[in-house]
PDB file of N, CA and C in Angstrom:
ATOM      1  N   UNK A   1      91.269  61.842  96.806  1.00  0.00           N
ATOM      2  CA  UNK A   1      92.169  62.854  96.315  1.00  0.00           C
ATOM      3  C   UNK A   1      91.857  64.174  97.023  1.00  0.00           C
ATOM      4  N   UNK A   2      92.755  64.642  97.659  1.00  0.00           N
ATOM      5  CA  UNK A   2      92.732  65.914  98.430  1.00  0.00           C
ATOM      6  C   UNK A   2      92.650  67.720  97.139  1.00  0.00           C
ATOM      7  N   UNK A   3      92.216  68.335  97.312  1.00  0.00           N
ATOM      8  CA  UNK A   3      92.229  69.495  96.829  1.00  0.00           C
ATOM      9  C   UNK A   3      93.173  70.682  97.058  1.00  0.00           C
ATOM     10  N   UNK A   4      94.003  70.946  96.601  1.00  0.00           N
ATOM     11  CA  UNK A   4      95.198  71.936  96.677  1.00  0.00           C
ATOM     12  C   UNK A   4      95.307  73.014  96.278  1.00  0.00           C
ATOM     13  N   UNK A   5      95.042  74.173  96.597  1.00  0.00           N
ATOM     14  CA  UNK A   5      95.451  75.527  96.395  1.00  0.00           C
ATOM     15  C   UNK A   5      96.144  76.177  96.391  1.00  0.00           C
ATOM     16  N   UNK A   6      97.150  76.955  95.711  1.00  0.00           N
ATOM     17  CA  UNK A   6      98.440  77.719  96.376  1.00  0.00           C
ATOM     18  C   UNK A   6      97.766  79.219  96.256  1.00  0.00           C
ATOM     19  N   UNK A   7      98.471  79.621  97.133  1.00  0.00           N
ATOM     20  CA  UNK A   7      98.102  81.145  97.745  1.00  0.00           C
ATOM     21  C   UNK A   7      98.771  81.927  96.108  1.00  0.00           C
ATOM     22  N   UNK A   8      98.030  82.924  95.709  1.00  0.00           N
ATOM     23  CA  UNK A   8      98.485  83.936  94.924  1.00  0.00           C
ATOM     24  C   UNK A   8      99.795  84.255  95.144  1.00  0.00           C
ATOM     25  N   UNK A   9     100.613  84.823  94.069  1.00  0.00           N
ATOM     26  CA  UNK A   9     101.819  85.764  94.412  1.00  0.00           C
ATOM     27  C   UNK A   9     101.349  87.023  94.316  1.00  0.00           C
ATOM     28  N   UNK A  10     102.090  87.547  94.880  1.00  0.00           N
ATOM     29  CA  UNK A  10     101.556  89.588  94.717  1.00  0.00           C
ATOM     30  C   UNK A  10     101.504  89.575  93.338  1.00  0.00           C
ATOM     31  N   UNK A  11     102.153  89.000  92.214  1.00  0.00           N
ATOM     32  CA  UNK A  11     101.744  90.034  91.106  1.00  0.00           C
ATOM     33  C   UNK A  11     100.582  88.948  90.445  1.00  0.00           C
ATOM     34  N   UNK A  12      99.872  87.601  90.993  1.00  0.00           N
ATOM     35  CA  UNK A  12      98.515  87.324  90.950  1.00  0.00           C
ATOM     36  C   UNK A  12      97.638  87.993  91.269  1.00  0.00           C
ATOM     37  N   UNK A  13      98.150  88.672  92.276  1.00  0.00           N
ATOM     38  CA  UNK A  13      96.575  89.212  93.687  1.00  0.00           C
ATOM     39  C   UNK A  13      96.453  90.288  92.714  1.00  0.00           C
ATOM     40  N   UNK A  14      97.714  91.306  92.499  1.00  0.00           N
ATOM     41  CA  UNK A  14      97.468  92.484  92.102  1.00  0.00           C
ATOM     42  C   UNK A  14      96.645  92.138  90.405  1.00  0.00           C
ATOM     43  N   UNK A  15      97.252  91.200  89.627  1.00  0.00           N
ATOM     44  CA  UNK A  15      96.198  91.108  88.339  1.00  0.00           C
ATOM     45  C   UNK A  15      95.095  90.858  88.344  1.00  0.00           C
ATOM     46  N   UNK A  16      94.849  90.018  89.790  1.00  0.00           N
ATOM     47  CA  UNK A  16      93.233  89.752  90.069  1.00  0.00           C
ATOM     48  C   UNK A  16      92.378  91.022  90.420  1.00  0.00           C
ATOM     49  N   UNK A  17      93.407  92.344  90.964  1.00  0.00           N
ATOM     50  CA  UNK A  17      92.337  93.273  91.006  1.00  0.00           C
ATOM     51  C   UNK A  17      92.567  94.090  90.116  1.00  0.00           C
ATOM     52  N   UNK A  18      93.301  94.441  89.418  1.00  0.00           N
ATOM     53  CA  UNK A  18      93.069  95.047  88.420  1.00  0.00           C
ATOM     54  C   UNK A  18      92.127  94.735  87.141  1.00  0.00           C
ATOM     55  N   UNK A  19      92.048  93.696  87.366  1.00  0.00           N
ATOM     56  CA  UNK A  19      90.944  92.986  85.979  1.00  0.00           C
ATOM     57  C   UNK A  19      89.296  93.338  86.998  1.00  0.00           C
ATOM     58  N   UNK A  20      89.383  93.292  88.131  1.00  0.00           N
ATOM     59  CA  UNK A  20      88.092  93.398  89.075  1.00  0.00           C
ATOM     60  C   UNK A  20      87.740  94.660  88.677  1.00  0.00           C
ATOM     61  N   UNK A  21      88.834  95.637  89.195  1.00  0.00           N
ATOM     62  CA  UNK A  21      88.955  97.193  88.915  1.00  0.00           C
ATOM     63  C   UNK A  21      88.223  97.712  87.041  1.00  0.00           C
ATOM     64  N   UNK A  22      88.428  96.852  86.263  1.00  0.00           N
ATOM     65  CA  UNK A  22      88.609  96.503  84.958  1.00  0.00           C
ATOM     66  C   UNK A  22      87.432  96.705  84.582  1.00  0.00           C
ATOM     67  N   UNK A  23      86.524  95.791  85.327  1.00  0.00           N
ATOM     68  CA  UNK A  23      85.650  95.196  85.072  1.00  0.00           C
ATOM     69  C   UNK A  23      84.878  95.992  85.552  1.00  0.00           C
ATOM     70  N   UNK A  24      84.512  96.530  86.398  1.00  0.00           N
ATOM     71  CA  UNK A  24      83.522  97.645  87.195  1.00  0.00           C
ATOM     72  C   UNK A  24      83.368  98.643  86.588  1.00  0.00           C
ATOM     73  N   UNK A  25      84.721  99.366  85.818  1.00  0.00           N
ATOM     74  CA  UNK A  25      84.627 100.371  85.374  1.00  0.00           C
ATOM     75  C   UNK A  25      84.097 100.442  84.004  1.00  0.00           C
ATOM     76  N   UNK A  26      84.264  99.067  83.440  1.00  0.00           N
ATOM     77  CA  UNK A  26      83.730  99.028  82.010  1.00  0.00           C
ATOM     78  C   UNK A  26      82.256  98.821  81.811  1.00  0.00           C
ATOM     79  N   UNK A  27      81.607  98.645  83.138  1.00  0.00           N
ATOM     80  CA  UNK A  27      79.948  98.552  82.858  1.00  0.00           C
ATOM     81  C   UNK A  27      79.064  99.593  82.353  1.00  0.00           C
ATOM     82  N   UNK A  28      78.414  99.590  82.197  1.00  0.00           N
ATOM     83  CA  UNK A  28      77.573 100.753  81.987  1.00  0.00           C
ATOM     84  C   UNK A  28      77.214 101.887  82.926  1.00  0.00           C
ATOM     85  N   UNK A  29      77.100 103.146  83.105  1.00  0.00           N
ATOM     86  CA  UNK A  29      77.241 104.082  84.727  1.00  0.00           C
ATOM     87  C   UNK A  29      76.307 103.400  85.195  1.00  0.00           C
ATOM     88  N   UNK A  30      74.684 103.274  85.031  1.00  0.00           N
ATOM     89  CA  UNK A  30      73.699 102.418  86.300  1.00  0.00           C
ATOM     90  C   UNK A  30      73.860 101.007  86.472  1.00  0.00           C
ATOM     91  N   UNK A  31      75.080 100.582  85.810  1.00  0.00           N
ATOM     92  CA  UNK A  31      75.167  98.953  86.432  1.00  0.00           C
ATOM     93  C   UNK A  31      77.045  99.021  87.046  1.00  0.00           C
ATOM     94  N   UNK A  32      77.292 100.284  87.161  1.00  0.00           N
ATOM     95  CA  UNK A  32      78.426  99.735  88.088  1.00  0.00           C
ATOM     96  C   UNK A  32      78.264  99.683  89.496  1.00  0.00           C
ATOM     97  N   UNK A  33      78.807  98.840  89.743  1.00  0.00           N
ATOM     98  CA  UNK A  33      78.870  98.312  91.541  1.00  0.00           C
ATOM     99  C   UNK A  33      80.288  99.348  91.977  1.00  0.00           C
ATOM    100  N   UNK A  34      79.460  99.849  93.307  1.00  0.00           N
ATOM    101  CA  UNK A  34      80.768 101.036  93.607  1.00  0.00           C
ATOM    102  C   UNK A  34      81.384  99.955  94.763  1.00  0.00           C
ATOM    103  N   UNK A  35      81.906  98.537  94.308  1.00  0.00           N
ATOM    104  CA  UNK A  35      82.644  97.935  95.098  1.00  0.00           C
ATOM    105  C   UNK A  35      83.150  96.579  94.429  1.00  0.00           C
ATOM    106  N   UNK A  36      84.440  96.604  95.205  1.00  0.00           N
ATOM    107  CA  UNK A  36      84.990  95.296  94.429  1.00  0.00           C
ATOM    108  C   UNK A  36      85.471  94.067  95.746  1.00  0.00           C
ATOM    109  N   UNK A  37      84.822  93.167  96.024  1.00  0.00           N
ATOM    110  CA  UNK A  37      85.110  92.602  97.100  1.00  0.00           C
ATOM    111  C   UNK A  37      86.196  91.869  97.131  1.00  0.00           C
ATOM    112  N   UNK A  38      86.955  91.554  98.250  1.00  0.00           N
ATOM    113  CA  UNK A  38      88.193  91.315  98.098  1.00  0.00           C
ATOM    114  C   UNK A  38      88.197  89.773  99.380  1.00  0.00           C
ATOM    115  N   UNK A  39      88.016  88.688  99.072  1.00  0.00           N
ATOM    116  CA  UNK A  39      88.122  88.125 100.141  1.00  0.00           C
ATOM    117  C   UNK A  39      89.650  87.261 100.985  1.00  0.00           C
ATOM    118  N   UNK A  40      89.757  87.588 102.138  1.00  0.00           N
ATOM    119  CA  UNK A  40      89.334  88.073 103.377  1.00  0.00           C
ATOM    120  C   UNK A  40      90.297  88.626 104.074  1.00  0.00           C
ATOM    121  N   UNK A  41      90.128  89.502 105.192  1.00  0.00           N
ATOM    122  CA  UNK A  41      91.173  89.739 105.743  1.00  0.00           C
ATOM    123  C   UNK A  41      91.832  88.975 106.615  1.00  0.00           C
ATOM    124  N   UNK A  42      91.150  88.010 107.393  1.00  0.00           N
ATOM    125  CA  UNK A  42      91.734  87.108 108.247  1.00  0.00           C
ATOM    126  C   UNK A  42      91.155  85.888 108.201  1.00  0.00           C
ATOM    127  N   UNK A  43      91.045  85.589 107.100  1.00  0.00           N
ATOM    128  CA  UNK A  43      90.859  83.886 106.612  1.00  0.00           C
ATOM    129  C   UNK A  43      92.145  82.968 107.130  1.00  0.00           C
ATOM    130  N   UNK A  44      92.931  83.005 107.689  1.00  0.00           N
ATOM    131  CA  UNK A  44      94.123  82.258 108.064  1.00  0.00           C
ATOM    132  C   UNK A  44      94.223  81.061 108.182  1.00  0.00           C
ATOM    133  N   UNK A  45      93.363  80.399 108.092  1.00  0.00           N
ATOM    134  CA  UNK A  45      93.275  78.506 108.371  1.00  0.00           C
ATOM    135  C   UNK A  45      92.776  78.518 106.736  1.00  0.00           C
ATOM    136  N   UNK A  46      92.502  79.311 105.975  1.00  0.00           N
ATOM    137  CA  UNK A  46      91.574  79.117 104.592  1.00  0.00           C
ATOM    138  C   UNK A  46      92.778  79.672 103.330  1.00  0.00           C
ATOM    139  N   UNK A  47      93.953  80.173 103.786  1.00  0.00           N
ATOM    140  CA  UNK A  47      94.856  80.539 103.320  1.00  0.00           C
ATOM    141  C   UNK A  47      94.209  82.267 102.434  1.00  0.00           C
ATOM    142  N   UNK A  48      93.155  82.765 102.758  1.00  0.00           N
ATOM    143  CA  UNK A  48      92.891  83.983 102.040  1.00  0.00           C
ATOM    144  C   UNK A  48      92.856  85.263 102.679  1.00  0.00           C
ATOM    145  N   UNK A  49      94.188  85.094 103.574  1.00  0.00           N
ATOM    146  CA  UNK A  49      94.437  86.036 104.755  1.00  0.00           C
ATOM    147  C   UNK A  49      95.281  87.463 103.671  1.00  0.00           C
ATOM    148  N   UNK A  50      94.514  88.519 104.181  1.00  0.00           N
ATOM    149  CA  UNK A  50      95.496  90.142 103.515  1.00  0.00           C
ATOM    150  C   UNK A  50      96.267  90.485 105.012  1.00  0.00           C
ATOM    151  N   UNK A  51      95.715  90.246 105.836  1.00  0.00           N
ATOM    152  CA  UNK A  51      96.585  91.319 107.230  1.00  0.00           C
ATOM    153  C   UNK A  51      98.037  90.213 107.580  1.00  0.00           C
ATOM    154  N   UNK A  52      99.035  91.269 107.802  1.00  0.00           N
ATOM    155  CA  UNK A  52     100.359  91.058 107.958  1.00  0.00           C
ATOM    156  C   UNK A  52      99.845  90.096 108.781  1.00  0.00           C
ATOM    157  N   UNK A  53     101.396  88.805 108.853  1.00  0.00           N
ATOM    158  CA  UNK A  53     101.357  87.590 110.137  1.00  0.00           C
ATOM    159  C   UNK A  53     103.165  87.753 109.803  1.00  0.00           C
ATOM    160  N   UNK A  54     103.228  87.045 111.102  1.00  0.00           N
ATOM    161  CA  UNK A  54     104.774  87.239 111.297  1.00  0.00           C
ATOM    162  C   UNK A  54     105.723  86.720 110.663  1.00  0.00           C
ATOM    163  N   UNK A  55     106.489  87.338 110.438  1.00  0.00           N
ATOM    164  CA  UNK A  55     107.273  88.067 110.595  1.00  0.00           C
ATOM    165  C   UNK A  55     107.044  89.221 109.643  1.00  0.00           C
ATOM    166  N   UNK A  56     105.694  89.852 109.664  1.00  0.00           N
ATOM    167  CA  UNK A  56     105.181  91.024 109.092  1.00  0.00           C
ATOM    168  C   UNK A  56     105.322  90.943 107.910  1.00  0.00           C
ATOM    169  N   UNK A  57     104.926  89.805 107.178  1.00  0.00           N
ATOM    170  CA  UNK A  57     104.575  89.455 106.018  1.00  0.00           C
ATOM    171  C   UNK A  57     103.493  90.424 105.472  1.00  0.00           C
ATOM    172  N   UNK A  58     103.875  91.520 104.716  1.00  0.00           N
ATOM    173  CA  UNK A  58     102.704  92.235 104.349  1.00  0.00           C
ATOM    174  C   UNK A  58     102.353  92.510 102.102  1.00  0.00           C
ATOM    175  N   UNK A  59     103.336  91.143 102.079  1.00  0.00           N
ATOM    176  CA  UNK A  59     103.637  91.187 100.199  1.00  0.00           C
ATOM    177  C   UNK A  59     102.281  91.440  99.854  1.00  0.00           C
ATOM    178  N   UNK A  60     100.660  91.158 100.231  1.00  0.00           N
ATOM    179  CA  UNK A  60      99.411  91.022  99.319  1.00  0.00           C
ATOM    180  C   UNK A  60      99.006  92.397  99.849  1.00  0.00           C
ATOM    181  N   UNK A  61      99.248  93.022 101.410  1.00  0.00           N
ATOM    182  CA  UNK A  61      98.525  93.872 101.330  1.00  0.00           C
ATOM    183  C   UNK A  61      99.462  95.411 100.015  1.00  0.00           C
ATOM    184  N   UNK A  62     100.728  95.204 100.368  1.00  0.00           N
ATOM    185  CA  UNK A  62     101.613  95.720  99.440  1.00  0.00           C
ATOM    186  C   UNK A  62     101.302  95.905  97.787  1.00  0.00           C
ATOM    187  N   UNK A  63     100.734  94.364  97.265  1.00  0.00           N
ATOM    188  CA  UNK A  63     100.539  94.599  95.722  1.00  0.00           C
ATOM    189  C   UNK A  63      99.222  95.066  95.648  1.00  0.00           C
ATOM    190  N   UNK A  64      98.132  94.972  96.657  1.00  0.00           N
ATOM    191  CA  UNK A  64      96.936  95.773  96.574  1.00  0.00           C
ATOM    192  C   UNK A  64      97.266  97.078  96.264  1.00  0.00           C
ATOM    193  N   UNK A  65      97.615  97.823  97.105  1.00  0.00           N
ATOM    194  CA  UNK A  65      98.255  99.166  97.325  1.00  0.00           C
ATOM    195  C   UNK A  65      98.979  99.785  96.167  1.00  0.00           C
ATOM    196  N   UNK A  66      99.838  98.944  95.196  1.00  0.00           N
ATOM    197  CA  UNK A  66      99.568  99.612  94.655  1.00  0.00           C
ATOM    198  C   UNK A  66      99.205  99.589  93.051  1.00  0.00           C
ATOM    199  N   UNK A  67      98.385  98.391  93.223  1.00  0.00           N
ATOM    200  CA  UNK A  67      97.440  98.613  91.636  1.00  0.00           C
ATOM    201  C   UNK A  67      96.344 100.217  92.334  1.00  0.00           C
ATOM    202  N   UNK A  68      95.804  99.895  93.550  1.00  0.00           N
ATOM    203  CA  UNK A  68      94.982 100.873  94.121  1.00  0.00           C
ATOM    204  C   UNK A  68      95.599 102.400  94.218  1.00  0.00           C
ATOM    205  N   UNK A  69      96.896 102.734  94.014  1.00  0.00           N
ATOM    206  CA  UNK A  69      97.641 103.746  93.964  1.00  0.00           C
ATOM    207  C   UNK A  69      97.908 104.318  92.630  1.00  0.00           C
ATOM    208  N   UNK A  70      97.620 103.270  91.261  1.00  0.00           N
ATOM    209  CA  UNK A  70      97.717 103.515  90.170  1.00  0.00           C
ATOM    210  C   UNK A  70      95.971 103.686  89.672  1.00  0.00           C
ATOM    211  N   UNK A  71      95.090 103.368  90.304  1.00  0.00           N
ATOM    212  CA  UNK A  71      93.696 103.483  89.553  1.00  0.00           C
ATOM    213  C   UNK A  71      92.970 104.507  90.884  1.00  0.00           C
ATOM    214  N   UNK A  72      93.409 104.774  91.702  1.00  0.00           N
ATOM    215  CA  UNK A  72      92.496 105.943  92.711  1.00  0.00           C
ATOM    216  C   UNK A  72      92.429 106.824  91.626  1.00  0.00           C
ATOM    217  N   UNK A  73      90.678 107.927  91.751  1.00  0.00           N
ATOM    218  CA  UNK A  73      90.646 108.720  90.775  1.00  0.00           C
ATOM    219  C   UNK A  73      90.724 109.658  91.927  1.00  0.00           C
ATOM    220  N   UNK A  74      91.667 110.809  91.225  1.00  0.00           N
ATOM    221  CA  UNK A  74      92.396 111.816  92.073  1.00  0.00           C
ATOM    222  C   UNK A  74      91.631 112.861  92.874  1.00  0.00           C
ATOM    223  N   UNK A  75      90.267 113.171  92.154  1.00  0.00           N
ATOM    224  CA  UNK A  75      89.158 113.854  92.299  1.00  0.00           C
ATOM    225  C   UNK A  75      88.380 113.617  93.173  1.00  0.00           C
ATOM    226  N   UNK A  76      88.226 112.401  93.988  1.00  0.00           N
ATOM    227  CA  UNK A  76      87.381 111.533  95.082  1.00  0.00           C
ATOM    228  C   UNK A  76      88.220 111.393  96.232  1.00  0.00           C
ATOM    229  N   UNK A  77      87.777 111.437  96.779  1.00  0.00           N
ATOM    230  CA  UNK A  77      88.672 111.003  98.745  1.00  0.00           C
ATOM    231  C   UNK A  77      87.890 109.595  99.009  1.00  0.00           C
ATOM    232  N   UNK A  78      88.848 108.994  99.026  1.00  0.00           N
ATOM    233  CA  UNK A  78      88.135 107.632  99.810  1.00  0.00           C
ATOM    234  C   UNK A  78      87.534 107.839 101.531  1.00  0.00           C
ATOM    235  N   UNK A  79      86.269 106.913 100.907  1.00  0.00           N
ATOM    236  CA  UNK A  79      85.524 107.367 102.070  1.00  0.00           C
ATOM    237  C   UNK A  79      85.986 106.299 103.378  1.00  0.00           C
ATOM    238  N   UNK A  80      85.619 106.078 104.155  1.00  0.00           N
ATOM    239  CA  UNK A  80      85.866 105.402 105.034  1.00  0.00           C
ATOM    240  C   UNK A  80      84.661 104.465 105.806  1.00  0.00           C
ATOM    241  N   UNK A  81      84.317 103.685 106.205  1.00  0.00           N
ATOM    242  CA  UNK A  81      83.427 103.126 106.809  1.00  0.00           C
ATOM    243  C   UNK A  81      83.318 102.710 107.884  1.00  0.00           C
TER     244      UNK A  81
END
């Protein structure tokens, strides 16, 4: 028996990070993790691809954007790495 996965819909991906988002923030201040990992950007044979593929399919990076547009705290600049 083979194992089958279907890829999230945007409004999966986006509930999956908002409960992540959820979850970080509800810890205690010295046990929050200032990160929520998101896997991957170019998993493409693994189906857990975020970066646009053609025909500029960009629906997951889209529902990221904007649970992340509704929980940025306004006061912080995202840093960059």
């Amino acid at each position: 028996m083979e194992n089958f996965f279907a890829a999230p819909t945007r409004k999966e991906l986006a509930d999956h990070l908002t409960r992540a988002l959820g979850w970080v923030a509800a810890r205690p201040q010295g046990e929050q993790a200032p990160v929520v990992l998101i896997y991957a950007w170019n998993e493409n044979d693994e189906g857990g691809w975020l970066m646009p593929t053609l025909p500029c399919q960009t629906d997951r990076l889209d529902a990221l954007r904007q649970v992340l547009k509704k929980t940025a705290a306004p006061d912080r600049k995202p840093e960059l790495c």
